[in-house]
PDB file of N, CA and C in Angstrom:
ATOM      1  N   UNK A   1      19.508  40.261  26.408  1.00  0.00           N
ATOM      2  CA  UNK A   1      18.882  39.012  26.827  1.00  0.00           C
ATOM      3  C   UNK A   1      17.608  38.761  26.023  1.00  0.00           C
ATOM      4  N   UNK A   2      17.459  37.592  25.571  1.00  0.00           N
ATOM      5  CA  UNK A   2      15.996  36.939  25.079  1.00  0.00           C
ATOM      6  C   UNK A   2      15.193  36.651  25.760  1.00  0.00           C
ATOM      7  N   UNK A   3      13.854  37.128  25.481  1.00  0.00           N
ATOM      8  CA  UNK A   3      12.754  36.745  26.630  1.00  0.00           C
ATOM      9  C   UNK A   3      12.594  35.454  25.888  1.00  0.00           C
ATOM     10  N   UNK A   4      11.785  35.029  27.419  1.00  0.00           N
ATOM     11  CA  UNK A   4      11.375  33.161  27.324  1.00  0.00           C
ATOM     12  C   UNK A   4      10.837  32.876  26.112  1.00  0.00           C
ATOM     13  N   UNK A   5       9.531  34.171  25.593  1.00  0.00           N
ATOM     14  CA  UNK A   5       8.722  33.676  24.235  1.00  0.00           C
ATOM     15  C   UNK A   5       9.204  33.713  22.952  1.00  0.00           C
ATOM     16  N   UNK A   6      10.918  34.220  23.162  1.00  0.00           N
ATOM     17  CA  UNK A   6      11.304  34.377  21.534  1.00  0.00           C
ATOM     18  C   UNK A   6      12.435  33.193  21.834  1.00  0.00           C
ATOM     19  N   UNK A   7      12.238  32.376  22.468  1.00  0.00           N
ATOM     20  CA  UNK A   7      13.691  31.388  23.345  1.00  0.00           C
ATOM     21  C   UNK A   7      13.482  30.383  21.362  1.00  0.00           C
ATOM     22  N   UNK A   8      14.213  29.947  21.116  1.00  0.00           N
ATOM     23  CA  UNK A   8      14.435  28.868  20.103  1.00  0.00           C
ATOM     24  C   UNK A   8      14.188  27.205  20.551  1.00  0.00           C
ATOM     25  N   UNK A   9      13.384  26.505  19.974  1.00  0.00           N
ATOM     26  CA  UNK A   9      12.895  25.087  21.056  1.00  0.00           C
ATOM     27  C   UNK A   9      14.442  24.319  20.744  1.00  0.00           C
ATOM     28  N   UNK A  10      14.737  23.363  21.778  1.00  0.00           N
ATOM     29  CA  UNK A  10      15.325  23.053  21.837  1.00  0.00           C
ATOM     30  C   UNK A  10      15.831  21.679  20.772  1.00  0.00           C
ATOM     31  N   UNK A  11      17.021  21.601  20.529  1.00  0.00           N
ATOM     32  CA  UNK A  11      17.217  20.760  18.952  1.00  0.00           C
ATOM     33  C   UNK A  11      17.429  19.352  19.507  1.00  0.00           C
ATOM     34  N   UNK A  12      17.302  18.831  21.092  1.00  0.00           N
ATOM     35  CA  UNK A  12      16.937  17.578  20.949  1.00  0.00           C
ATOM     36  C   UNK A  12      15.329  16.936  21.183  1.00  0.00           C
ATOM     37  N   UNK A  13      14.326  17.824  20.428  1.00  0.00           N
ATOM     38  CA  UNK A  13      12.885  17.641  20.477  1.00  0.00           C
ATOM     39  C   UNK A  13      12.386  16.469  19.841  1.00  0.00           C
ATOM     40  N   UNK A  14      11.950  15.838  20.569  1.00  0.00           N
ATOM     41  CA  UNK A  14      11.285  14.149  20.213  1.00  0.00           C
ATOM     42  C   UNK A  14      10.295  14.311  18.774  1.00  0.00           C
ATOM     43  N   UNK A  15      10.764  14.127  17.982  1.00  0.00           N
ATOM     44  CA  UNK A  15       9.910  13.920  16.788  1.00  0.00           C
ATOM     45  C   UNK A  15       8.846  13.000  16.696  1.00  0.00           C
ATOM     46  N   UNK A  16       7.582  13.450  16.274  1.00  0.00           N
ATOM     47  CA  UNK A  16       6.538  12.574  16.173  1.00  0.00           C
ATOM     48  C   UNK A  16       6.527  11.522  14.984  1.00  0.00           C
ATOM     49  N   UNK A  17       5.896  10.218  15.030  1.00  0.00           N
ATOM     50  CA  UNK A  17       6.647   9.614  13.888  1.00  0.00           C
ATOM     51  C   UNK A  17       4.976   9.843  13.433  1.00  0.00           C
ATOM     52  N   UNK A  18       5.107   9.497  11.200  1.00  0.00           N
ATOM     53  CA  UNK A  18       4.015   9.802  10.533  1.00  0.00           C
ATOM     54  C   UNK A  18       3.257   8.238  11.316  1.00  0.00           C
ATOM     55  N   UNK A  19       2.228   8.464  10.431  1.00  0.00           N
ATOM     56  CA  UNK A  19       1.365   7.638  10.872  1.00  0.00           C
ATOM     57  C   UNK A  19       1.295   6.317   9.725  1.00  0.00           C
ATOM     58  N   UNK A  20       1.263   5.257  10.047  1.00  0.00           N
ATOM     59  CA  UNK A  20       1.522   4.348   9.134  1.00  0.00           C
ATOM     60  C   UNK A  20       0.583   3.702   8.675  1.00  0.00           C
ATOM     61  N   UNK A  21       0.561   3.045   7.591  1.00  0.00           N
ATOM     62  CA  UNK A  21      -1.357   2.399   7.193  1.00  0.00           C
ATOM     63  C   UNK A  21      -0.714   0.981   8.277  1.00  0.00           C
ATOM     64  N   UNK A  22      -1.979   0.842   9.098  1.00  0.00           N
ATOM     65  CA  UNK A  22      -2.128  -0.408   9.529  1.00  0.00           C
ATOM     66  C   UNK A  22      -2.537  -1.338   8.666  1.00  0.00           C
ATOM     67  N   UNK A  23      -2.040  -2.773   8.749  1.00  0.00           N
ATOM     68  CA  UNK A  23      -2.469  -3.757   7.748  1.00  0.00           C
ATOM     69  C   UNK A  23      -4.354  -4.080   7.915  1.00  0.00           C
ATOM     70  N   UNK A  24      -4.587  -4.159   9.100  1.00  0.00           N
ATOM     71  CA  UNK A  24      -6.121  -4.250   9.713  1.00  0.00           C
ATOM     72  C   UNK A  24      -6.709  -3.660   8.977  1.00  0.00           C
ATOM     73  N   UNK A  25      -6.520  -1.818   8.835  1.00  0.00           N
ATOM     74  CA  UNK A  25      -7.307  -0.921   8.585  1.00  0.00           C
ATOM     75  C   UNK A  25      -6.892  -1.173   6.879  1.00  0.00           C
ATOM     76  N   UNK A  26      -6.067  -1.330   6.065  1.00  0.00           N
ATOM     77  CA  UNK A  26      -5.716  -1.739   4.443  1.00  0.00           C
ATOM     78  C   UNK A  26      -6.949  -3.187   4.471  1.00  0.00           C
ATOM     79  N   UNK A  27      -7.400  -3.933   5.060  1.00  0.00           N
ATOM     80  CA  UNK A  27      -8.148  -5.073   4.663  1.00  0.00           C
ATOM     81  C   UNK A  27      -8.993  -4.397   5.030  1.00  0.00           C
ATOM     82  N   UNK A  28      -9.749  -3.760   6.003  1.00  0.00           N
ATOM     83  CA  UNK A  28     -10.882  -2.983   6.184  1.00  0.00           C
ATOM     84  C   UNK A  28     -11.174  -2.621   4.817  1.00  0.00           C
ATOM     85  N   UNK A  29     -10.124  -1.610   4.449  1.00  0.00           N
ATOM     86  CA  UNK A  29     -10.933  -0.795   3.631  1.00  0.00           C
ATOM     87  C   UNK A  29     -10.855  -1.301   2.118  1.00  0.00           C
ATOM     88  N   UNK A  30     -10.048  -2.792   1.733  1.00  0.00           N
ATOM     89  CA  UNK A  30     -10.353  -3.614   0.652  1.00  0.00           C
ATOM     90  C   UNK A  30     -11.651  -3.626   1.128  1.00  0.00           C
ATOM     91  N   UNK A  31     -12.048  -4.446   1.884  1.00  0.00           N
ATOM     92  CA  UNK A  31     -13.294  -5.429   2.147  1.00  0.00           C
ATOM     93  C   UNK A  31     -14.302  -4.588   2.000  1.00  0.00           C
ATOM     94  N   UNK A  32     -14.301  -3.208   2.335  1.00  0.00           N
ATOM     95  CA  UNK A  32     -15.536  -1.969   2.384  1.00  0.00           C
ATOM     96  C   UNK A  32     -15.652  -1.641   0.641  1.00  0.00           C
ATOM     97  N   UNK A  33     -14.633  -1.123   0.271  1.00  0.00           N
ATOM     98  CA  UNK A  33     -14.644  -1.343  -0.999  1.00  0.00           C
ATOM     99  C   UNK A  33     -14.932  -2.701  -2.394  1.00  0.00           C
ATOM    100  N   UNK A  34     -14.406  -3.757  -2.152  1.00  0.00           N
ATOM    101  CA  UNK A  34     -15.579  -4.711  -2.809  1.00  0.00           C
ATOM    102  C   UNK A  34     -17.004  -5.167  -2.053  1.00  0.00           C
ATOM    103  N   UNK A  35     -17.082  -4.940  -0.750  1.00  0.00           N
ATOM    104  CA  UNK A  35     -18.706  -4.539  -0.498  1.00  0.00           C
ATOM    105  C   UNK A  35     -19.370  -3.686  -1.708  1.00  0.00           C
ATOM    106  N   UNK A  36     -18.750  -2.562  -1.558  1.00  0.00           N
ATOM    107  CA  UNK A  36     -19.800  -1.491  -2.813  1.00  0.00           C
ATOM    108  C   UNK A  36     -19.863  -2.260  -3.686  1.00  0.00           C
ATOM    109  N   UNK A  37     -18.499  -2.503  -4.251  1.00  0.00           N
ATOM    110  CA  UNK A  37     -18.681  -3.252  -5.719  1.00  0.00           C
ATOM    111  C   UNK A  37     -19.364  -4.060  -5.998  1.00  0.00           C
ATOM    112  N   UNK A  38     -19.317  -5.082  -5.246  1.00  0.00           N
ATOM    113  CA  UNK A  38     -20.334  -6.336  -5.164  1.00  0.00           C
ATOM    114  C   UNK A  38     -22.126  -5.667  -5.194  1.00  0.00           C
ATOM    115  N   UNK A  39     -21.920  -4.819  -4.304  1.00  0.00           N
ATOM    116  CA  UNK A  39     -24.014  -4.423  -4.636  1.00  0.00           C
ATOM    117  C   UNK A  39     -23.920  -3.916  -5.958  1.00  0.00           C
ATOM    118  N   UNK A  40     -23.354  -2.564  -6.536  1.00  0.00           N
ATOM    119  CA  UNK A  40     -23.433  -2.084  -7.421  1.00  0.00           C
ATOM    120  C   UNK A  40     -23.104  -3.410  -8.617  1.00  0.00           C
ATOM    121  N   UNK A  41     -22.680  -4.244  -8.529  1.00  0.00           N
ATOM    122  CA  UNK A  41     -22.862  -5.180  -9.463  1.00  0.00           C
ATOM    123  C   UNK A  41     -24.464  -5.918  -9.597  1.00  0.00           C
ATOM    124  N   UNK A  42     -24.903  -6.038  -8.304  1.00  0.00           N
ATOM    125  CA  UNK A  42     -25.853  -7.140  -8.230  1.00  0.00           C
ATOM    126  C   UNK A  42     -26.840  -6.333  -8.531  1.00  0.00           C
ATOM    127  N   UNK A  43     -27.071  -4.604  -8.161  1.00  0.00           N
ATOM    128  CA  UNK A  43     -27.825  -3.719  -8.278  1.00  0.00           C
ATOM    129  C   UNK A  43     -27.837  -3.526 -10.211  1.00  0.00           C
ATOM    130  N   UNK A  44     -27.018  -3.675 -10.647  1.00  0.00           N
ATOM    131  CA  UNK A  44     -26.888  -4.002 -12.496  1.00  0.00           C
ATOM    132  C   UNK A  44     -27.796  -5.066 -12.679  1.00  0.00           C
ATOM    133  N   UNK A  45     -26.990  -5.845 -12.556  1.00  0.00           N
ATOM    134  CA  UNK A  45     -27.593  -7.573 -12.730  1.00  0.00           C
ATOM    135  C   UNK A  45     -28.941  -7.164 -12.551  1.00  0.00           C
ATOM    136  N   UNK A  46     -29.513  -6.672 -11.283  1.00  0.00           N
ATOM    137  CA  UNK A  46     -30.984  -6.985 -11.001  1.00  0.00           C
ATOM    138  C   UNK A  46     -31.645  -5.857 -11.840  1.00  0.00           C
ATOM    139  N   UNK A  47     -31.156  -5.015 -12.880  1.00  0.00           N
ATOM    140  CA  UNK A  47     -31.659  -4.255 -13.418  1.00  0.00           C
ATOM    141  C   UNK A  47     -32.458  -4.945 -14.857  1.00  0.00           C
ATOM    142  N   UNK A  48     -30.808  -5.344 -15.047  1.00  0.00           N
ATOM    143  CA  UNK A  48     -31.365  -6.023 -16.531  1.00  0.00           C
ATOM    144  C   UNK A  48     -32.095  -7.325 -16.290  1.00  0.00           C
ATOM    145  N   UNK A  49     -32.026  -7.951 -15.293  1.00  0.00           N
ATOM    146  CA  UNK A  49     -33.072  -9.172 -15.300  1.00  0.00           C
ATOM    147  C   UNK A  49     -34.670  -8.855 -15.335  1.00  0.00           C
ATOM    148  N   UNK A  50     -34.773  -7.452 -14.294  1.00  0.00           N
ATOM    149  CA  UNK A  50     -36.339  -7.006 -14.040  1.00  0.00           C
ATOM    150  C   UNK A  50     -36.575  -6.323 -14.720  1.00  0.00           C
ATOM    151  N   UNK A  51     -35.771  -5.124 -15.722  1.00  0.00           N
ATOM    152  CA  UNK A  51     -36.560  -3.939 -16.392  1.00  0.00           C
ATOM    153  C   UNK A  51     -36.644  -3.257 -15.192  1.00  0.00           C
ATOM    154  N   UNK A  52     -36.517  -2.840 -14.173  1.00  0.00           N
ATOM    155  CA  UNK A  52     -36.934  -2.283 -13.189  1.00  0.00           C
ATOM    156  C   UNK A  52     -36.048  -1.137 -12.759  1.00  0.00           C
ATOM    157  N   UNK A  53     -36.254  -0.346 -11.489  1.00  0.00           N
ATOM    158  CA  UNK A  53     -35.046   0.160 -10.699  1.00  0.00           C
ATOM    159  C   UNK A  53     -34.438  -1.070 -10.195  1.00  0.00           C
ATOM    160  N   UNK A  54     -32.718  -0.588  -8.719  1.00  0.00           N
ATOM    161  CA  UNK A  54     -31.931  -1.157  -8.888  1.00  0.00           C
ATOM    162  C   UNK A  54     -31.914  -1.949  -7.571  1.00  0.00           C
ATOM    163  N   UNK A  55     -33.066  -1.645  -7.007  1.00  0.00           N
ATOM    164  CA  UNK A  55     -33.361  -2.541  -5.860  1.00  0.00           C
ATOM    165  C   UNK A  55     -34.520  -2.865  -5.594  1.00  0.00           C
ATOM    166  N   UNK A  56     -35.469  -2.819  -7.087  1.00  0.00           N
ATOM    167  CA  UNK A  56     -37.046  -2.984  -6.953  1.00  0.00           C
ATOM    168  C   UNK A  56     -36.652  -4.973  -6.597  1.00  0.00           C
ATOM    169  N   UNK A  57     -37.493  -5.618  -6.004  1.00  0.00           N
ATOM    170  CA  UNK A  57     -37.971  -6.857  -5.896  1.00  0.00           C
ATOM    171  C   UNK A  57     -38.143  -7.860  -7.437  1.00  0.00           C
ATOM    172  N   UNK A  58     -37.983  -8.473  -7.765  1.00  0.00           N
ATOM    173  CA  UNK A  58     -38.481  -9.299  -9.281  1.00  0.00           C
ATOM    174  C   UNK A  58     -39.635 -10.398  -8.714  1.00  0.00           C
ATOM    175  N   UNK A  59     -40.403 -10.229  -9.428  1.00  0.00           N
ATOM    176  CA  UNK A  59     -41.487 -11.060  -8.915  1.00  0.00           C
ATOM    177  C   UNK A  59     -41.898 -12.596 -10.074  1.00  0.00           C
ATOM    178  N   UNK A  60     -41.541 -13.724  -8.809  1.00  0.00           N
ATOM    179  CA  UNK A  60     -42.005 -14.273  -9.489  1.00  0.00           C
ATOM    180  C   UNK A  60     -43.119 -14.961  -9.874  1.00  0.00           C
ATOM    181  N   UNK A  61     -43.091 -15.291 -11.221  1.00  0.00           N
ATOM    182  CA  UNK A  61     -44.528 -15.817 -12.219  1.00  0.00           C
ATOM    183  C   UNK A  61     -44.403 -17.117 -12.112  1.00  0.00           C
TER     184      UNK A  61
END
């Protein structure tokens, strides 16, 4: 006889299904991602306009 803890699980066991990209969370994480892009662009831009660092202020004259 087999004890209970060496028993084999049974072969009609409910399979978990994978996990799927939600469309919500795919536009989330476009939108999070051209967020960065968009500063790190403007953080350029505002470099070469001021001579400065990439979030110093430009002052104007």
């Amino acid at each position: 006889m087999k004890s209970a803890a060496t028993a084999t699980p049974p072969t009609n066991a409910v399979k978990r299904a994978k996990p799927q990209l939600n469309v919500y969370t795919g536009l989330l994480v476009v939108a999070v991602l051209m967020a960065m892009f968009g500063t790190a662009v403007v953080a350029m831009m505002n470099m070469d306009v001021s001579g400065q660092g990439p979030f110093d202020m430009v002052n104007a004259r």
